[in-house]
Protein backbone atom coordinates (compact mmCIF):
# COMPACT_ATOMS: atom_id res chain seq x y z
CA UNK A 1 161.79 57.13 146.35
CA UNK A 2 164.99 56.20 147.68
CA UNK A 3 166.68 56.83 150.78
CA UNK A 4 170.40 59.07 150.49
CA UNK A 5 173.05 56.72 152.08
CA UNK A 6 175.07 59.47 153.81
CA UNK A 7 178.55 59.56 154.95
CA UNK A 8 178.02 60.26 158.36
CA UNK A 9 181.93 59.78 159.58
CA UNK A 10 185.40 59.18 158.02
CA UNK A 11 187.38 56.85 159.99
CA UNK A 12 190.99 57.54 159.05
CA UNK A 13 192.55 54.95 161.46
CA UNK A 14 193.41 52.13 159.33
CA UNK A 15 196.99 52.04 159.46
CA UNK A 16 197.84 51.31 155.80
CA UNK A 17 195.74 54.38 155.24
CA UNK A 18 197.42 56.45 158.25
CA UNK A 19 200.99 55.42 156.41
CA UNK A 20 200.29 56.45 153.24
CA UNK A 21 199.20 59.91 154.32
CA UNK A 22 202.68 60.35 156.07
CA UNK A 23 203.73 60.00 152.60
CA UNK A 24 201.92 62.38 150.79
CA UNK A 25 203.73 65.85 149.87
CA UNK A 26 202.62 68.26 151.95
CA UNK A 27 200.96 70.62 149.00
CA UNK A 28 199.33 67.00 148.17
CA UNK A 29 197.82 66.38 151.49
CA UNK A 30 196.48 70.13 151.55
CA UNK A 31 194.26 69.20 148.75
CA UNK A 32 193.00 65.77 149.78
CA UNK A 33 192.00 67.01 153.41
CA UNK A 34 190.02 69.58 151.41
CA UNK A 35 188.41 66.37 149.18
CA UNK A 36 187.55 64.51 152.42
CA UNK A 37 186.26 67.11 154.13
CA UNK A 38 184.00 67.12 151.36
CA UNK A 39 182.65 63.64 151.84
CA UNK A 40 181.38 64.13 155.18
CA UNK A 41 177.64 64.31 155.23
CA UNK A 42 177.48 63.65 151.24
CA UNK A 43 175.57 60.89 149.41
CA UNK A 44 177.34 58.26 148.40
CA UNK A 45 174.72 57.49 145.53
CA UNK A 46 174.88 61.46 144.65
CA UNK A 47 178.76 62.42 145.15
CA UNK A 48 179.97 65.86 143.60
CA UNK A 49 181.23 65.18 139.82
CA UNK A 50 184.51 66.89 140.72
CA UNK A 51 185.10 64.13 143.59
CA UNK A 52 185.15 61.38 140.63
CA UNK A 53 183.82 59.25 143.28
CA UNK A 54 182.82 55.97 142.13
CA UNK A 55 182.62 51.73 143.28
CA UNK A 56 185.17 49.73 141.70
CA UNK A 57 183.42 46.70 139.61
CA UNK A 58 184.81 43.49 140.03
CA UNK A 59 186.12 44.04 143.45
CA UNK A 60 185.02 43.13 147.04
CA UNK A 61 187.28 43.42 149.81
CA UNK A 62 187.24 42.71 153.59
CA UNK A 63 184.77 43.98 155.67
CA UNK A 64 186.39 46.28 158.97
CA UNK A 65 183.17 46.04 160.95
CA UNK A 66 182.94 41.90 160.09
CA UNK A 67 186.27 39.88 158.47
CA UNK A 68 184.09 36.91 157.32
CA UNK A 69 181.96 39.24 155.02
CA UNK A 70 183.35 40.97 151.61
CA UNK A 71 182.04 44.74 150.75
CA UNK A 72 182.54 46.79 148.24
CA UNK A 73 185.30 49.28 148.06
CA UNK A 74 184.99 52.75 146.65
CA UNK A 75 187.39 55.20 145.05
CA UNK A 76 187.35 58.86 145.53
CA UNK A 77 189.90 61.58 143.63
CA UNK A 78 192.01 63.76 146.43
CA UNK A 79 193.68 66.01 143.60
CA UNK A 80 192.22 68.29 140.64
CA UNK A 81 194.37 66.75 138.74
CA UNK A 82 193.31 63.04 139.36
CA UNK A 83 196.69 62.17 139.93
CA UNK A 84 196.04 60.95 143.87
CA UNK A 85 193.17 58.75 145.23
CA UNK A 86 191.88 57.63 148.22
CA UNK A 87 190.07 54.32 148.52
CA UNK A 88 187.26 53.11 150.96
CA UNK A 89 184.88 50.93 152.07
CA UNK A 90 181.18 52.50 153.15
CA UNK A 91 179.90 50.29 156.56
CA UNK A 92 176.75 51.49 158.58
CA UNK A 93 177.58 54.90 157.43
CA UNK A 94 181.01 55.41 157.70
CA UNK A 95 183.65 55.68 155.22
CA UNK A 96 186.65 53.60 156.29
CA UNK A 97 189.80 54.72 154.80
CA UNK A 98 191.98 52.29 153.44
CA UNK A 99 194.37 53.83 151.64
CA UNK A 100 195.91 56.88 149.28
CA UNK A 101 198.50 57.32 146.86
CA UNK A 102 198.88 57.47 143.14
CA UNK A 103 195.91 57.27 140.41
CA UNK A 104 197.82 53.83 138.91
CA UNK A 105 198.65 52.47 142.46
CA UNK A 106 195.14 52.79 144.03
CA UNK A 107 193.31 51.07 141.03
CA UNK A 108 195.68 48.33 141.68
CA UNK A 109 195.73 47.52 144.95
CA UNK A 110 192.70 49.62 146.43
């Protein structure tokens, strides 16, 4: 049996991630507090289907809690309509926050 790998925190103090909030549209930001909210306490391994959440293949990026190690960075919808995503990275139970904007912008530079 495997063990769930909660979300135990969000950690929305990344600056690139804190500056692309500020950007959102208000009606825009409504909806993705809801979709983080959501993340708190959920399984990573078992996310809601409506969250779209998923690990990008292919991709590694720096590690907040140690720069000389790569991790893997997940991707999670903030709108109903798909059109806005959030990306992360999931360290010792936390979700660190990298960044949010567009669908097309996120899987580019997540």
């Amino acid at each position: 049996m495997s063990s769930e790998r909660l979300i135990r925190t969000l950690n929305c103090d990344l600056p690139r991630f804190k500056s692309s909030f500020q950007r959102l549209k208000p009606d825009i930001k409504k909806e993705a507090r809801r979709a983080l909210g959501e993340m708190v306490l959920m399984d990573i391994d078992a996310p809601p289907a409506k969250l779209h959440l998923h690990m990008l293949t292919n991709k590694q990026v720096t590690s907040v809690l140690d720069p000389t190690k790569k991790v893997n960075v997940y991707t999670v919808h903030l709108t109903s309509n798909d059109a806005y995503k959030a990306s992360f990275t999931f360290e010792g139970g936390c979700a660190y926050l990298r960044d949010c904007g567009t669908h097309a912008d996120i899987d580019k530079s997540p």
